[in-house]
C-alpha atoms as a PDB file:
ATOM      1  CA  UNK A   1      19.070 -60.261 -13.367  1.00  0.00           C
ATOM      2  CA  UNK A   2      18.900 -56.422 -12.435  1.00  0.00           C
ATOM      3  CA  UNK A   3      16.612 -53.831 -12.411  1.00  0.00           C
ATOM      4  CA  UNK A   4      17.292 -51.509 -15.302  1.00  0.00           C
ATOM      5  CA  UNK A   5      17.311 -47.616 -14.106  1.00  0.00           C
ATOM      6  CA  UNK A   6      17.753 -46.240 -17.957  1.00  0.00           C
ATOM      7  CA  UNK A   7      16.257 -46.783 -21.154  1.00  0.00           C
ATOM      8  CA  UNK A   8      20.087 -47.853 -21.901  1.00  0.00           C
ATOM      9  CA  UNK A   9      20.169 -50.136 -19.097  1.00  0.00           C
ATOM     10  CA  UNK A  10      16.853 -51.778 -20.303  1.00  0.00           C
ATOM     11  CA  UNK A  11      17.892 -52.487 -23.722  1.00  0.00           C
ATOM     12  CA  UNK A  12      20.748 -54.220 -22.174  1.00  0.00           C
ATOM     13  CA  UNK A  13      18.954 -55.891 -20.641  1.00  0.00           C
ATOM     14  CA  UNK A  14      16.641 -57.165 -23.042  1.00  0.00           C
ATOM     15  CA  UNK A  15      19.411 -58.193 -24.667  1.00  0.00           C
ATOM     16  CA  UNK A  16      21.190 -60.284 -22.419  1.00  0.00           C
ATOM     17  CA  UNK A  17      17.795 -61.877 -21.518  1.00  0.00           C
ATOM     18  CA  UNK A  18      17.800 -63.186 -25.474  1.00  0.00           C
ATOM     19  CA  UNK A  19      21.809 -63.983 -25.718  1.00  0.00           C
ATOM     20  CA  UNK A  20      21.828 -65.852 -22.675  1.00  0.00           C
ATOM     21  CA  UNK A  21      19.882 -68.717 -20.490  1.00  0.00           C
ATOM     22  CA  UNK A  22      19.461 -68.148 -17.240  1.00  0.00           C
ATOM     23  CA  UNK A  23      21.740 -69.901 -15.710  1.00  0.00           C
ATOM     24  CA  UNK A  24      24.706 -68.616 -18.157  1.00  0.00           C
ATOM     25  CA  UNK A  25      25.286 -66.083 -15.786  1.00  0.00           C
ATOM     26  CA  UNK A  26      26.582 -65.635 -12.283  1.00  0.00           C
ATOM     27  CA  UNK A  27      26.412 -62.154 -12.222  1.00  0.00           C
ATOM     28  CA  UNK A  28      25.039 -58.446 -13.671  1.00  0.00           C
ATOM     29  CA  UNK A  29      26.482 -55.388 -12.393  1.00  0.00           C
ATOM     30  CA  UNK A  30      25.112 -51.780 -13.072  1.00  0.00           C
ATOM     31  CA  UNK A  31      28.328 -50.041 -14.038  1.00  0.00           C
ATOM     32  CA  UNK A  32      27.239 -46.955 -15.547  1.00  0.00           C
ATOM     33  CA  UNK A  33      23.885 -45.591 -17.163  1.00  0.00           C
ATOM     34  CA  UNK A  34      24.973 -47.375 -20.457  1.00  0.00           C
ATOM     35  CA  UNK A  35      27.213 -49.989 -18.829  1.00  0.00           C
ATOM     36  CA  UNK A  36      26.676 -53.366 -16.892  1.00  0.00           C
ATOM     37  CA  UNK A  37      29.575 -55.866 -15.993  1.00  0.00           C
ATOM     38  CA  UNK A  38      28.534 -59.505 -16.137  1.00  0.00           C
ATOM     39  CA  UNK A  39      30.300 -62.590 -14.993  1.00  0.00           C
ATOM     40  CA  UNK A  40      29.442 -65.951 -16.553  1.00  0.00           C
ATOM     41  CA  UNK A  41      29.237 -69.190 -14.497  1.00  0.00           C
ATOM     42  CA  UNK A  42      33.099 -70.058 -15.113  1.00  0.00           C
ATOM     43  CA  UNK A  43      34.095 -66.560 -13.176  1.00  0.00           C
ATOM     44  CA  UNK A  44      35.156 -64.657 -17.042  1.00  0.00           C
ATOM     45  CA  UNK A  45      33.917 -61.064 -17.033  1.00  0.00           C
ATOM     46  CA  UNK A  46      33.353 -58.727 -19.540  1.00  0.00           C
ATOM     47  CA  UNK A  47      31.213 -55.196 -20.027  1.00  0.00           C
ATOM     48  CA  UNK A  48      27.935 -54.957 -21.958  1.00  0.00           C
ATOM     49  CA  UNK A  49      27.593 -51.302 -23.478  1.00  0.00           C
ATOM     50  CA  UNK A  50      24.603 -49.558 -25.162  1.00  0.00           C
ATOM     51  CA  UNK A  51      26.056 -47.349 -27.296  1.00  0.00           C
ATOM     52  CA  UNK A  52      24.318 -43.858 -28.521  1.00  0.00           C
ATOM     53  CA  UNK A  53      23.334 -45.759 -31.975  1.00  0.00           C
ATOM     54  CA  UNK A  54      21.178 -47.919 -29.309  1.00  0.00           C
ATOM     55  CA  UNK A  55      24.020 -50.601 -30.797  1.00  0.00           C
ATOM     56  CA  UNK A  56      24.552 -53.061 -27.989  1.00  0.00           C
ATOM     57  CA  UNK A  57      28.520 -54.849 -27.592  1.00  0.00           C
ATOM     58  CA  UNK A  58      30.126 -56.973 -25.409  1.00  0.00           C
ATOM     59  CA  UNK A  59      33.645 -55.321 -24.346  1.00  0.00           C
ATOM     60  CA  UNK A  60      36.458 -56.646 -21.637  1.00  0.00           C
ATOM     61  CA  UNK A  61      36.166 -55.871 -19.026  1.00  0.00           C
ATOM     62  CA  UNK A  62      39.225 -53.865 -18.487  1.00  0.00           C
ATOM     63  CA  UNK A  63      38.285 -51.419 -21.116  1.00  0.00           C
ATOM     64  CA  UNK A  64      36.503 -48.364 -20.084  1.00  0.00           C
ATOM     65  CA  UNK A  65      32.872 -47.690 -20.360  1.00  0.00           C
ATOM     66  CA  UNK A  66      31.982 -44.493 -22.858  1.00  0.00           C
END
């Protein structure tokens, strides 16, 4: 997966680690300290953002990470 270097980035991480099997995903990308990009197996990416409420969203990935 990735090694989480915020509290942000580790409640991401938790919660990709319940959304998704292991082998869902190709790819996890630190971003920012609240952003990762992932990449599933069939090459789609999006964003993952923890957002200040602690609220956790999947974005595209062309939008911009707050």
């Amino acid at each position: 997966m990735f090694i989480a270097q915020t509290a942000e980035q580790a409640k991401i991480r938790a919660w990709l680690e319940e959304q998704f099997q292991p082998d869902e995903l190709r790819a996890v990308e630190i971003v920012t300290r609240n952003a990762v990009r992932i990449m599933d197996r069939y090459h789609d990416a999006a964003l993952v953002v923890c957002r200040q409420d602690g609220a956790i969203e999947i974005v595209p990935d062309d939008a911009e990470a707050c």
